[in-house]
Protein backbone atom coordinates (compact mmCIF):
# COMPACT_ATOMS: atom_id res chain seq x y z
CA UNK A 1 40.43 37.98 -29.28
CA UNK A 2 37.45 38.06 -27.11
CA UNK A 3 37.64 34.43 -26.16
CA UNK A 4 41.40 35.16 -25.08
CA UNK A 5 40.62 38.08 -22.88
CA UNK A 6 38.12 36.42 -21.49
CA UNK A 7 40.27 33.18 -20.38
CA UNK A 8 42.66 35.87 -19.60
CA UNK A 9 40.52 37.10 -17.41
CA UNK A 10 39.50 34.50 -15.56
CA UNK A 11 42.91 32.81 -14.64
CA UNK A 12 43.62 36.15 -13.20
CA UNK A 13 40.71 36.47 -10.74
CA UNK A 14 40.97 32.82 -9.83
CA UNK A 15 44.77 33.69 -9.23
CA UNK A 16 43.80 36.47 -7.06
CA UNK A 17 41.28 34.93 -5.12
CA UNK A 18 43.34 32.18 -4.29
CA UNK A 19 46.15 34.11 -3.19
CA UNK A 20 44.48 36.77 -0.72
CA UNK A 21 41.97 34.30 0.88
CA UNK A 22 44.15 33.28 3.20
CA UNK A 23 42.74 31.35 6.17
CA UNK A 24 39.48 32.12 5.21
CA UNK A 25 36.99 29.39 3.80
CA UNK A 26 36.18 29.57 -0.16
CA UNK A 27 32.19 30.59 0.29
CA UNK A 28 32.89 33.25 2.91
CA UNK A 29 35.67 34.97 0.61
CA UNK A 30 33.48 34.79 -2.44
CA UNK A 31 31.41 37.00 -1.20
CA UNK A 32 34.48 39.79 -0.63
CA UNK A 33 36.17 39.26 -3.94
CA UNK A 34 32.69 39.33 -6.36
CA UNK A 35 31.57 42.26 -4.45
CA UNK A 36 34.59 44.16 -5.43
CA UNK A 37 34.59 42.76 -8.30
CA UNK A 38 30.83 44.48 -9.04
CA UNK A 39 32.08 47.65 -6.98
CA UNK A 40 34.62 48.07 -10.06
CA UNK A 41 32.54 46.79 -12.52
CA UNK A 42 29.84 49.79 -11.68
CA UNK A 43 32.78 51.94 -11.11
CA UNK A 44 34.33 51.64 -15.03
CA UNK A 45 30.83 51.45 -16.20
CA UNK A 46 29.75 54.88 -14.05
CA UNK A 47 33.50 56.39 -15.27
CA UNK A 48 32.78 55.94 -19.21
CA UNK A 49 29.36 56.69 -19.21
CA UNK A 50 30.40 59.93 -17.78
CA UNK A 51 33.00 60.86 -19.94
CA UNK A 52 30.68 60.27 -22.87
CA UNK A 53 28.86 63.05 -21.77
CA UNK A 54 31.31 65.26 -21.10
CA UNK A 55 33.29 64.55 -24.40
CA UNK A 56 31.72 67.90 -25.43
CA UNK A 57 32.93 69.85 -23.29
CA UNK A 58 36.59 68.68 -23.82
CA UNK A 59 37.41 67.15 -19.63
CA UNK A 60 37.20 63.80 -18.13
CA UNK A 61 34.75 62.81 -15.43
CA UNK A 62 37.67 62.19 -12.64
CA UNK A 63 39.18 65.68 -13.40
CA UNK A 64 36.22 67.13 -11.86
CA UNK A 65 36.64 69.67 -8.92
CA UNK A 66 33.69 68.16 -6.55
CA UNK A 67 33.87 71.30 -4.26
CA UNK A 68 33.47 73.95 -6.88
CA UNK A 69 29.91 75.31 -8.13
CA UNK A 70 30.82 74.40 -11.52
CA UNK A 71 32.06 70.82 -10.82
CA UNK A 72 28.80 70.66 -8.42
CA UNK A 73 26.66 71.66 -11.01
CA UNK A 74 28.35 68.99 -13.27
CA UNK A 75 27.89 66.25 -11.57
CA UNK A 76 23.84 67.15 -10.57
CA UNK A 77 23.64 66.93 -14.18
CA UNK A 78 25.45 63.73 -14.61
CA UNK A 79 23.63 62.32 -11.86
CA UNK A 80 20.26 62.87 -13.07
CA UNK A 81 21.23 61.06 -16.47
CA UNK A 82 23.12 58.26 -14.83
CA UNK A 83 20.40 57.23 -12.44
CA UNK A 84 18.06 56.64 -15.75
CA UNK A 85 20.20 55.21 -18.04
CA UNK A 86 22.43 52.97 -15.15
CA UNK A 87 20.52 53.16 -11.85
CA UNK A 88 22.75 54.32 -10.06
CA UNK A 89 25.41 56.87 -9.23
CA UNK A 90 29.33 57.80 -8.30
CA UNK A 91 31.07 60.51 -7.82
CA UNK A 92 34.78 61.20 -8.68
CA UNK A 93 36.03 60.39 -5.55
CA UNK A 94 34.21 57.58 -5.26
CA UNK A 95 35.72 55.88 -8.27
CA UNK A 96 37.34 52.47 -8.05
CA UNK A 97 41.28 53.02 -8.88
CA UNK A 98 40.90 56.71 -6.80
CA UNK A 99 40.26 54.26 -3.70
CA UNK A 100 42.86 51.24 -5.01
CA UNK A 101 45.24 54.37 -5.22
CA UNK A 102 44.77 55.31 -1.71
CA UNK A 103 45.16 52.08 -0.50
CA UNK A 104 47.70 51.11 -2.47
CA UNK A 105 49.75 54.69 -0.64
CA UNK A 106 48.96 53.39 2.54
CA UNK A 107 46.54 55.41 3.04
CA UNK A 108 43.30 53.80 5.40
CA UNK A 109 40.61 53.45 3.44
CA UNK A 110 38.06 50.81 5.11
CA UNK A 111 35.87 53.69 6.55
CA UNK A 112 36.30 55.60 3.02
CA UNK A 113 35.50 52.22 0.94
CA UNK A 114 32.17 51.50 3.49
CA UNK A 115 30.80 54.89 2.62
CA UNK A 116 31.00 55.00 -0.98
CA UNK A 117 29.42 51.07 -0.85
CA UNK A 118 26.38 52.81 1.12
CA UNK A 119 26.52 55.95 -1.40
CA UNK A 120 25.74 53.15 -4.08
CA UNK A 121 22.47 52.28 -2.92
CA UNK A 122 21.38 55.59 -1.47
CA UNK A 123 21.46 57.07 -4.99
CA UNK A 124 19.15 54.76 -6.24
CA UNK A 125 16.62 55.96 -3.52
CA UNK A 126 13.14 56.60 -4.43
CA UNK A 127 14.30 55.82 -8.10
CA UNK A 128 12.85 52.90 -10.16
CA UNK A 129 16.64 51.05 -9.68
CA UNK A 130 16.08 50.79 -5.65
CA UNK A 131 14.59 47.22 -5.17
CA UNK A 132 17.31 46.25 -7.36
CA UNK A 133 20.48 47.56 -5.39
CA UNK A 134 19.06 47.69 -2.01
CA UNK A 135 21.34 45.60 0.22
CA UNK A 136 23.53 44.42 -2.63
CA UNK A 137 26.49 44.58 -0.26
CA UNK A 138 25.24 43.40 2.60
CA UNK A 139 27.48 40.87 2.54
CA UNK A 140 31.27 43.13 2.59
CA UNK A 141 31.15 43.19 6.48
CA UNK A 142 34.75 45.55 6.54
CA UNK A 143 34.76 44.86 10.31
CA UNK A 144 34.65 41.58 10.29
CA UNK A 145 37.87 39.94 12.11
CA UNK A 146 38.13 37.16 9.25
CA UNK A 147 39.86 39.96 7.58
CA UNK A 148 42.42 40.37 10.26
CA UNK A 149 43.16 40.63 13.80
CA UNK A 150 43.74 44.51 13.35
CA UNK A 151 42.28 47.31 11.72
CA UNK A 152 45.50 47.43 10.19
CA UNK A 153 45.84 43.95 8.92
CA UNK A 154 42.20 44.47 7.47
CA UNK A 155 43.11 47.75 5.62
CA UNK A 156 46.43 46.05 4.16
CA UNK A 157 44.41 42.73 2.65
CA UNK A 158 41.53 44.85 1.35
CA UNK A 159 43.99 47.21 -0.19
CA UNK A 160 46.01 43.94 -1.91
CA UNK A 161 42.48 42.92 -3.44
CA UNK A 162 41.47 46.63 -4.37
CA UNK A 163 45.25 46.98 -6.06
CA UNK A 164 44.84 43.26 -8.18
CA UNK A 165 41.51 44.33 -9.20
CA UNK A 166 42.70 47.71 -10.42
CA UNK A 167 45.49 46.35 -12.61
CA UNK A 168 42.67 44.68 -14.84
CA UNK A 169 41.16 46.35 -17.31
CA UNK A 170 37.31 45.47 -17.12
CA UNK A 171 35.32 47.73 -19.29
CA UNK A 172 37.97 48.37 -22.39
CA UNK A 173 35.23 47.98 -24.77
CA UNK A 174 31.71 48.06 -23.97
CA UNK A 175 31.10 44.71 -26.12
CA UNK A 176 33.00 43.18 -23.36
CA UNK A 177 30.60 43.27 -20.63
CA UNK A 178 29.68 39.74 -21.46
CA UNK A 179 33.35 39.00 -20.75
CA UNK A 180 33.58 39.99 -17.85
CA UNK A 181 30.02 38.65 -17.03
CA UNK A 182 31.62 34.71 -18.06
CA UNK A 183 34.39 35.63 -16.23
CA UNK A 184 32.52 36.55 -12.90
CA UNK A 185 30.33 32.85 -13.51
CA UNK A 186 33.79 31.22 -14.07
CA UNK A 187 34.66 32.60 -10.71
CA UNK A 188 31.50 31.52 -8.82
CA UNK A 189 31.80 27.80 -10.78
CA UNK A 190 35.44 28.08 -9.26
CA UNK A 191 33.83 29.06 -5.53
CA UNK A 192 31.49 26.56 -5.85
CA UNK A 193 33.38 23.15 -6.92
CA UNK A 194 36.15 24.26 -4.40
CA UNK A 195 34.00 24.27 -1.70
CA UNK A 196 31.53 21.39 -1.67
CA UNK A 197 27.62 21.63 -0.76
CA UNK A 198 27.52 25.17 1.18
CA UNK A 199 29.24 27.00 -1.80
CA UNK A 200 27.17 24.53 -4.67
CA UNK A 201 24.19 24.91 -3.59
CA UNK A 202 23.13 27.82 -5.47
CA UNK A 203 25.00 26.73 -8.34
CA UNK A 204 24.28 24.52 -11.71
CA UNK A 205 27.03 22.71 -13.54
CA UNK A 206 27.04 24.97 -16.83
CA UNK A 207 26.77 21.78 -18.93
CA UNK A 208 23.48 21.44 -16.99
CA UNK A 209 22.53 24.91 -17.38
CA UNK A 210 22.60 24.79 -21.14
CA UNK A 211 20.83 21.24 -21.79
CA UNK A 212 18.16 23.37 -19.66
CA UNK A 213 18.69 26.35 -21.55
CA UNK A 214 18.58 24.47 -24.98
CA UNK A 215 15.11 22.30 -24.23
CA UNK A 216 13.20 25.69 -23.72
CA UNK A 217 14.22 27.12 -26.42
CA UNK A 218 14.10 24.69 -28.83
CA UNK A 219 12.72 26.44 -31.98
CA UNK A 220 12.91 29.88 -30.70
CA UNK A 221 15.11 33.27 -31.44
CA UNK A 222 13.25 35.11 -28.13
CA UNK A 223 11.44 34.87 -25.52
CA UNK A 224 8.89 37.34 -23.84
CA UNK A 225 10.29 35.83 -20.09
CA UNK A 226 12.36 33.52 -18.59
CA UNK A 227 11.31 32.81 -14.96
CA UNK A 228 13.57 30.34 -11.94
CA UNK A 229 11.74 30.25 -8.66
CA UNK A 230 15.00 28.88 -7.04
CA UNK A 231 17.81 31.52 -9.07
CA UNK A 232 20.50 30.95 -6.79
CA UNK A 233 23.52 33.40 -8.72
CA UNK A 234 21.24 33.86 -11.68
CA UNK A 235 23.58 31.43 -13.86
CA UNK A 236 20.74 29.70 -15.43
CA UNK A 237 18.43 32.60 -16.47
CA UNK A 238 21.92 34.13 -18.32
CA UNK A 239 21.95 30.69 -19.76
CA UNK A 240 18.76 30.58 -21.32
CA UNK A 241 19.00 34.65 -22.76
CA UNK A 242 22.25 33.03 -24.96
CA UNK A 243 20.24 30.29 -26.59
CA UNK A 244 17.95 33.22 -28.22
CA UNK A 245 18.07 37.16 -29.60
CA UNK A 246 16.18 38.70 -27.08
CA UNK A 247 14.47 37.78 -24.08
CA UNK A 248 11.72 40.72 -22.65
CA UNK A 249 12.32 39.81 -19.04
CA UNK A 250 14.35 37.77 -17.06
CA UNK A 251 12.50 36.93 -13.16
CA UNK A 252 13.46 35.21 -10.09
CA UNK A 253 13.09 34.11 -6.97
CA UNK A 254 16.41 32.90 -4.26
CA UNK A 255 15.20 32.42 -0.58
CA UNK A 256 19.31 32.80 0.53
CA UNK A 257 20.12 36.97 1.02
CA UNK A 258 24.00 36.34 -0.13
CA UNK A 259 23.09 34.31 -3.22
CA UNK A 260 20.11 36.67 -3.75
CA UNK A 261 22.71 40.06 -3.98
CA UNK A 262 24.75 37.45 -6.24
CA UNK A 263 22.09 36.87 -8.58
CA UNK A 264 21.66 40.70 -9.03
CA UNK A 265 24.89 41.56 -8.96
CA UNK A 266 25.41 39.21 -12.18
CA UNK A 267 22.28 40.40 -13.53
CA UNK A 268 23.49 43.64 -13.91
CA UNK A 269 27.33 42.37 -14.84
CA UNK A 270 25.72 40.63 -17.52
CA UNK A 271 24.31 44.24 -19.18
CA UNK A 272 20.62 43.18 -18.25
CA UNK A 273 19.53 46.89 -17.53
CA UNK A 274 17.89 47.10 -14.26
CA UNK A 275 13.90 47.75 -15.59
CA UNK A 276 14.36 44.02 -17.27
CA UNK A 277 14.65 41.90 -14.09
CA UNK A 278 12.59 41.07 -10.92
CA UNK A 279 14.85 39.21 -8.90
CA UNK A 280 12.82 38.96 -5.34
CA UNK A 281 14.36 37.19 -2.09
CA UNK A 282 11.80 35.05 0.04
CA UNK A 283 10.86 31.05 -0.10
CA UNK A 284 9.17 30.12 -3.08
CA UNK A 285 6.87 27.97 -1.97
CA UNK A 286 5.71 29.84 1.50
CA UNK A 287 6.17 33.17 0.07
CA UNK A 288 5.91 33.48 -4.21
CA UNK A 289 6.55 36.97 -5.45
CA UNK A 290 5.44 36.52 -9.00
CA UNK A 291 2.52 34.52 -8.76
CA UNK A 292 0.14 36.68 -11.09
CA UNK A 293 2.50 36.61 -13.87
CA UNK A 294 3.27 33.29 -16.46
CA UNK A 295 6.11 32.78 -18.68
CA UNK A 296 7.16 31.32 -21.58
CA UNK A 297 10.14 29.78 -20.58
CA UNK A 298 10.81 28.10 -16.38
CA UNK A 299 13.89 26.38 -15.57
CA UNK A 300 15.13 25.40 -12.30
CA UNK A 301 17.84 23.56 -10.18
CA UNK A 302 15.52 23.06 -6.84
CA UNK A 303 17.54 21.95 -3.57
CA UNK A 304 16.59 18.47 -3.93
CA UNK A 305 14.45 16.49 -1.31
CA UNK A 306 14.02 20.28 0.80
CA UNK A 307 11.71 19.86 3.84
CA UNK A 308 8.87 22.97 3.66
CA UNK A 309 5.66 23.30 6.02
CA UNK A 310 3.41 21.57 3.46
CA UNK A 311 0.63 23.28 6.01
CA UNK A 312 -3.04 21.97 5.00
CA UNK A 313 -4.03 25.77 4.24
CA UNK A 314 -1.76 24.67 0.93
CA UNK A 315 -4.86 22.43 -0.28
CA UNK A 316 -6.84 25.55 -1.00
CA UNK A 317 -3.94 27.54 -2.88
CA UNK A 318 -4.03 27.62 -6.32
CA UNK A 319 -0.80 26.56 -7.20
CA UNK A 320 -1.63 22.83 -5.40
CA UNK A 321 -5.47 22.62 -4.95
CA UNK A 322 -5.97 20.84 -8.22
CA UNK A 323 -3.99 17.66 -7.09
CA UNK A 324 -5.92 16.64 -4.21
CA UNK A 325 -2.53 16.41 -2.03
CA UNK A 326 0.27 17.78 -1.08
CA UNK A 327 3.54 17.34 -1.51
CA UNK A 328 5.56 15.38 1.39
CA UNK A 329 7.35 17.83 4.18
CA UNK A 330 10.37 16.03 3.63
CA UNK A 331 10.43 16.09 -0.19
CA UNK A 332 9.43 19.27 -1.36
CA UNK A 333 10.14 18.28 -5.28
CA UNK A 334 6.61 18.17 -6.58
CA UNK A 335 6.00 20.98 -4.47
CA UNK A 336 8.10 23.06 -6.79
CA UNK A 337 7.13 21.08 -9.77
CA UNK A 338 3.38 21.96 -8.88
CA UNK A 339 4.35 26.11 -8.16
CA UNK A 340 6.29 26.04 -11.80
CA UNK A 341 3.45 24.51 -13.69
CA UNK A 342 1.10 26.66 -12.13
CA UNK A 343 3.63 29.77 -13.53
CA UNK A 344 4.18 28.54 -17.17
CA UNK A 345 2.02 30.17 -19.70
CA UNK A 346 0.14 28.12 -22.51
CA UNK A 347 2.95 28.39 -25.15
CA UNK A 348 5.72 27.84 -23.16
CA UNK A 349 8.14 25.14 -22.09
CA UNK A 350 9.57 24.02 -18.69
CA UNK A 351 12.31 21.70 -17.47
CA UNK A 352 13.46 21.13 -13.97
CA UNK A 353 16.38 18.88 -11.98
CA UNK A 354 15.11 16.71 -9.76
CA UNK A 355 16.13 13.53 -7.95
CA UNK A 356 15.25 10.41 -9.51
CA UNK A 357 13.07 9.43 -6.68
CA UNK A 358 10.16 11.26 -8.31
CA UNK A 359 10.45 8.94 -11.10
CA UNK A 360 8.69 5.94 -8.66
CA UNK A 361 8.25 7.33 -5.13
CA UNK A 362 4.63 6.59 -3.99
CA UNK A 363 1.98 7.78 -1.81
CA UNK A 364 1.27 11.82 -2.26
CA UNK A 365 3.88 12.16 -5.13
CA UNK A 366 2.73 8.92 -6.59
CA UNK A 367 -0.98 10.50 -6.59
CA UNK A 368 0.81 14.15 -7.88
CA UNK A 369 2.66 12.40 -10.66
CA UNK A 370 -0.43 10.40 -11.66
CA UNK A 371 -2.16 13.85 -11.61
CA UNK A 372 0.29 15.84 -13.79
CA UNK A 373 0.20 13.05 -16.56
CA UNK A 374 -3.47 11.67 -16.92
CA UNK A 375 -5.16 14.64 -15.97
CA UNK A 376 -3.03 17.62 -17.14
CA UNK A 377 -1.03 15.84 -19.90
CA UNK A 378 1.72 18.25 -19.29
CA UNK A 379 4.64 15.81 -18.84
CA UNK A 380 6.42 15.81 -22.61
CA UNK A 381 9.80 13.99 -21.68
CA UNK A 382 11.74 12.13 -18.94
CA UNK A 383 15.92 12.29 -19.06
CA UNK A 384 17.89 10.93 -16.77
CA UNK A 385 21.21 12.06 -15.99
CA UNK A 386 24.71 10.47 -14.42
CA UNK A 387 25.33 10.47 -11.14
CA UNK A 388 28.05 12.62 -9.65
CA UNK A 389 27.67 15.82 -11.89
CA UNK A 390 26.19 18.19 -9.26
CA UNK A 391 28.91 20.07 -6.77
CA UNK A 392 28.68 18.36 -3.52
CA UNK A 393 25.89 15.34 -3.77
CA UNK A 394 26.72 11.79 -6.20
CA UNK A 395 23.20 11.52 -5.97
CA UNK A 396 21.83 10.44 -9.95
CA UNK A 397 19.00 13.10 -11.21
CA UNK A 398 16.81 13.74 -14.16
CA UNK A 399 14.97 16.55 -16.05
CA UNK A 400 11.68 16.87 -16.33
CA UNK A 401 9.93 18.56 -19.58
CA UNK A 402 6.61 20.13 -19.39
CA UNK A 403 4.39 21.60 -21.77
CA UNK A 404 0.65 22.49 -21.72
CA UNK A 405 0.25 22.39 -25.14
CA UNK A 406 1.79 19.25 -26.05
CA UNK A 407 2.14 18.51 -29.89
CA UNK A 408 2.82 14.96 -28.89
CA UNK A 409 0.09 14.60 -26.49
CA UNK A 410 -0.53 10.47 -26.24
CA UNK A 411 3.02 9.92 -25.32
CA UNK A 412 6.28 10.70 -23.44
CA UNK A 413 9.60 10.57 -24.71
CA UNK A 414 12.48 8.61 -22.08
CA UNK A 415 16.14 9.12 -23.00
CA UNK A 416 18.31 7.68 -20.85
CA UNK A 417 21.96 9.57 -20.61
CA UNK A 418 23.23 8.34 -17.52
CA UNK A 419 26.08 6.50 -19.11
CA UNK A 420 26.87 10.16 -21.00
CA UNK A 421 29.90 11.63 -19.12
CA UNK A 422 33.24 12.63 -18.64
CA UNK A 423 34.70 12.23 -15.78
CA UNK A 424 37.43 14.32 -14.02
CA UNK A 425 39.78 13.43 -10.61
CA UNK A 426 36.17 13.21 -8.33
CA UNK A 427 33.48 14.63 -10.86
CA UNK A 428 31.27 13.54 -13.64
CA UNK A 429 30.26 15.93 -16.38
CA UNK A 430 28.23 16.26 -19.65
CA UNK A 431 30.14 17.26 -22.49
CA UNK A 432 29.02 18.86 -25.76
CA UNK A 433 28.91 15.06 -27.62
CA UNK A 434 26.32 14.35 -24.43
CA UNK A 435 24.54 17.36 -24.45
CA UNK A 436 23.92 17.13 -28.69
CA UNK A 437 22.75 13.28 -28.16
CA UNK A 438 20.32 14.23 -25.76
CA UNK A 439 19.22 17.29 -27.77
CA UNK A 440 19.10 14.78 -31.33
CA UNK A 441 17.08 12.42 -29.17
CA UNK A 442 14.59 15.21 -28.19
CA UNK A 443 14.50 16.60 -31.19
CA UNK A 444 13.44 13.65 -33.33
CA UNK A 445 11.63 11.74 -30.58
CA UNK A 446 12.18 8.36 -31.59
CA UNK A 447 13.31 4.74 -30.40
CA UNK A 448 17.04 4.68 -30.08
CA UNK A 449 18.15 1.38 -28.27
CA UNK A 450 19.74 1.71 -25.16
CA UNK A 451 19.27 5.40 -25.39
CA UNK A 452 15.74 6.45 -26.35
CA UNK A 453 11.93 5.43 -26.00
CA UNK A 454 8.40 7.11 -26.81
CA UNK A 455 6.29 5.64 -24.51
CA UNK A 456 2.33 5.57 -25.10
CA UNK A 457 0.36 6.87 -22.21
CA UNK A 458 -1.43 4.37 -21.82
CA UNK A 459 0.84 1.81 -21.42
CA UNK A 460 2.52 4.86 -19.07
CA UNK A 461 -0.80 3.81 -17.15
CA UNK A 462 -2.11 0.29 -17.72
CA UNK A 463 1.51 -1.30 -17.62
CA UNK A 464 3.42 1.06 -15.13
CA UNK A 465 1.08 2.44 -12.90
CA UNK A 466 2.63 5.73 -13.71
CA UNK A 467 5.94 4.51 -12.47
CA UNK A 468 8.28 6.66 -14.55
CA UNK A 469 11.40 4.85 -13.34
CA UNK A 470 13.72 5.06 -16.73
CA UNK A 471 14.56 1.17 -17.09
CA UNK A 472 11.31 -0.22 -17.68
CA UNK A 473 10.69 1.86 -20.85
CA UNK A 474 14.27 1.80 -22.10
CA UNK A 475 17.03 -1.21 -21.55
CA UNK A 476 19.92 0.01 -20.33
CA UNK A 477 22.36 -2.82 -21.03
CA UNK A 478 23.50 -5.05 -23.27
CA UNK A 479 21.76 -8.18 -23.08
CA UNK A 480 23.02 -11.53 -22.13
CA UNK A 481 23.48 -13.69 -25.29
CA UNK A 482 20.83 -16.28 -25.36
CA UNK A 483 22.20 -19.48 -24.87
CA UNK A 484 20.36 -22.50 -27.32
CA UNK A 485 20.59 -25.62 -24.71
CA UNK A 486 19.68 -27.65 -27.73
CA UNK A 487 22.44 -27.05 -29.57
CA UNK A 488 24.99 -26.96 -27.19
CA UNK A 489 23.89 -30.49 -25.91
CA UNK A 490 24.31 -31.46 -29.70
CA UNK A 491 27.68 -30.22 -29.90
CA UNK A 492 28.60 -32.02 -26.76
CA UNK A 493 27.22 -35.27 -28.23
CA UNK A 494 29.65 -34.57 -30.85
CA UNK A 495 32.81 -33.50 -29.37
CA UNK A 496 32.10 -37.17 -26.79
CA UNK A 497 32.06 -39.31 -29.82
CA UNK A 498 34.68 -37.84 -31.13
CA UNK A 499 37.17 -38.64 -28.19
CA UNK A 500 35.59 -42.23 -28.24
CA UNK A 501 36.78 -42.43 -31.27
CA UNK A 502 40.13 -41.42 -31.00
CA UNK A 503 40.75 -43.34 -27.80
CA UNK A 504 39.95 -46.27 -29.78
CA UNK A 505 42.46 -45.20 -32.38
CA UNK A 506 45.27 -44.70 -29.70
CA UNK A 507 44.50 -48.47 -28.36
CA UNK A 508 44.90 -49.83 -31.41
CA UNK A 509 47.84 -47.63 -32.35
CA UNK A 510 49.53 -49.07 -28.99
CA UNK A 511 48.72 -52.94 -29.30
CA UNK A 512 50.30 -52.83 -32.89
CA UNK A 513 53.31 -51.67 -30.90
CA UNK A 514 53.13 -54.01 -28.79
CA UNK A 515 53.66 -52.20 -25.35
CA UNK A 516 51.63 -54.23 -23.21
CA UNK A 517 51.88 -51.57 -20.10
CA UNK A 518 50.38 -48.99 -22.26
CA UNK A 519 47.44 -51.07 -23.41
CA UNK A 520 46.54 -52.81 -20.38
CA UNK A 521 47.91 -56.21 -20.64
């Protein structure tokens, strides 16, 4: 029943979205329809909290009199409890379907809606909730003319959205939070493959996501943290929290503002209570927020090949000073392999998307790589992916594993999955056959041919150079049958005596006959 509400749910937003966008471009509507999405998400969440603490005294939260003492003194109480338990705070009038209502009267409501959107985040003010909804909606500029020409034509397409959203019933049960939660990454995974690179960006294919989620994991039922320096929404760090019980704290880092109020915004859609995330906006690599802490699981989707300053004053930061060098300018991947490692705690696991160029690129990241697996041993496994299953790029990637305890420390697993896909109109993806080869092949780290190789590190070394590239540790095709010239020249032999022979028999057939043209006479 769940699974059908939830697919339910999701053909109805997508439905929505696609019908009120209008002119506007997919990215720069997302940001409208998930933000009112949230607004009513907080709103039904704020509305049944409060009538659970009124039930008692027999009258529903929206049936409160705001101007009277009584209903004043009401909702000071509620106010006080709802900041601790949800972080935040609404009043009657400021309730979702009271403004859909309005709107859907006729009534103006832009200036109303604004106010209520600011009332959100004021409430949260000097609480222990304010780094976590200041700015979250930033990005609903009501003035802005991609709405409409007219105040009017704004009012009339936010009221449409308002009116949709309002029909839906979010919050029936409160063990459908995670519903709506899918549905809201359904809608972003709909945003995102709709509109190429810009909308992509911050987004992982979920089949990605969960081969991710699954490797750090992998023989555990929780997790003390889960940290992404580049969170984008926040997709992945959900991910990993449903391949366990319980994970202590999720953290994160996105250096975009609109993906960063995403990422919180499904944070909080997802029922992570506010005190058990640190999402933080600002680069990674210039400016890390978390840099004290480790964690037990780190998984990330880095913007592949990203230019950063790679400034010299790097070589004496502890995230890179080990290594000697730095990371190019124009290829920041080891740069964010380097600030991950330095953030993974001694028990923990790792595994990050990066273009296959790290495999063999030299210079700097050929002197990193070399780094990472003779002197660290951290490197645990190589896999490489198909091309074409990232939103916006064909460009072929792999996942790195890393460990610093390493139970198989003289080697490293290859698996080659780059011929594991489906493949839609203009897309490749993994699908759950893919994802539980990979995961076997992991799991019982052993040869597989065509598929799978344990490579000594040694040979990593003596033979390669540390040269990671996937086809010289596993073959990726078929051979060629081997062709025995011997015996094929013997076979020749044969087959030429053989038509001696009978050409003999045929002139002697013929001269019995006596037909002198055919013989030659």
């Amino acid at each position: 029943m769940v699974e059908q509400h939830k697919k339910a749910l999701e053909k109805q937003l997508w439905n929505i979205a696609n019908a009120l966008r209008g002119n506007m471009s997919a990215d720069e509507f997302r940001d409208y329809i998930l933000g009112f999405i949230f607004y009513k998400y907080l709103s039904e969440r704020m509305d049944i909290y409060a009538d659970e603490l009124l039930k008692e005294d027999g009258i529903k939260f929206d049936a409160i009199d705001e101007n009277t003492d009584e209903g004043k003194e009401y909702l000071e109480a509620i106010q006080e409890e709802a900041i601790d338990h949800l972080g935040y705070f609404l009043k009657p009038s400021e309730l979702f379907h009271v403004l859909a209502q309005k709107g859907e009267n006729g009534e103006f409501i832009l200036e109303a809606l604004s106010e209520v959107l600011n009332h959100i985040e004021q409430s949260t003010m000097g609480t222990a909730s304010e780094d976590d909804f200041n700015g979250l909606f930033d990005d609903l500029d009501l003035t802005s003319n991609k709405l409409g020409k007219t105040e009017k034509a704004k009012n009339e397409l936010i009221s449409k959205i308002l009116v949709h959203l309002d029909d839906i019933d979010f919050l029936h049960h409160e063990t459908e939070i995670d519903v709506l939660g899918d549905a809201y990454e359904y809608l972003i995974g709909q945003f995102a493959s709709g509109a190429g690179k810009k909308a992509g960006e911050f987004y992982t294919p979920p089949m990605v996501s969960k081969l991710l989620a699954k490797l750090v994991t992998m023989g555990k039922d929780k997790l003390r943290s889960v940290y992404d320096p580049t969170c984008g929404s926040g997709s992945l760090l959900l991910r990993v929290a449903k391949e366990v019980k319980e994970v202590g704290n999720y953290y994160g880092q996105e250096s975009n503002p609109s993906t960063y109020n995403l990422a919180r915004m499904n944070m909080i859609l997802h029922g992570v209570h506010y005190r058990q995330f640190d999402i933080q906006q600002d680069d990674t690599l210039e400016q890390p927020h978390h840099i004290e802490k480790r964690f037990e699981a780190v998984v990330a989707n880095p913007p592949f090949s990203a230019k950063w300053s790679a400034a010299p004053g790097f070589l004496t930061d502890e995230r890179f000073q080990d290594y000697g060098k730095l990371a190019p300018a124009s290829k920041a991947d080891f740069a964010f392999v380097q600030h991950m490692v330095h953030q993974l705690d001694d028990d923990g696991t790792m595994a990050v998307v990066l273009p296959h160029g790290v495999l063999f690129r030299g210079a700097a990241e050929g002197h990193i790589r070399k780094h990472l697996i003779k002197d660290k041993n951290y490197l645990d496994a190589v896999i490489g992916l198909p091309a074409n299953i990232f939103y916006g790029t064909p460009i072929q990637t792999c996942i790195l594993v890393f460990k610093k305890n390493r139970q198989h420390s003289d080697n490293i697993l290859f698996i080659d999955a780059s011929q594991k896909f489906g493949k839609t109109t203009n897309q490749s993806y993994l699908r759950e056959q893919d994802l539980e080869d990979i995961l076997n092949a992991y799991g019982d780290r052993n040869f597989k041919k065509h598929f799978s190789y344990v490579s000594k590190t040694k040979d990593i070394e003596e033979d390669n150079e540390f040269n990671l590239s996937i086809p010289r540790y596993v073959d990726m095709f078929e051979p060629e049958p081997t062709v025995n010239i011997d015996k094929v020249a013997k076979e020749v032999k044969v087959i030429d005596k053989t038509m001696v022979d009978l050409d003999a028999e045929i002139y002697s057939f013929c001269k019995q006959l006596n037909i002198a043209g055919l013989v030659g006479e």
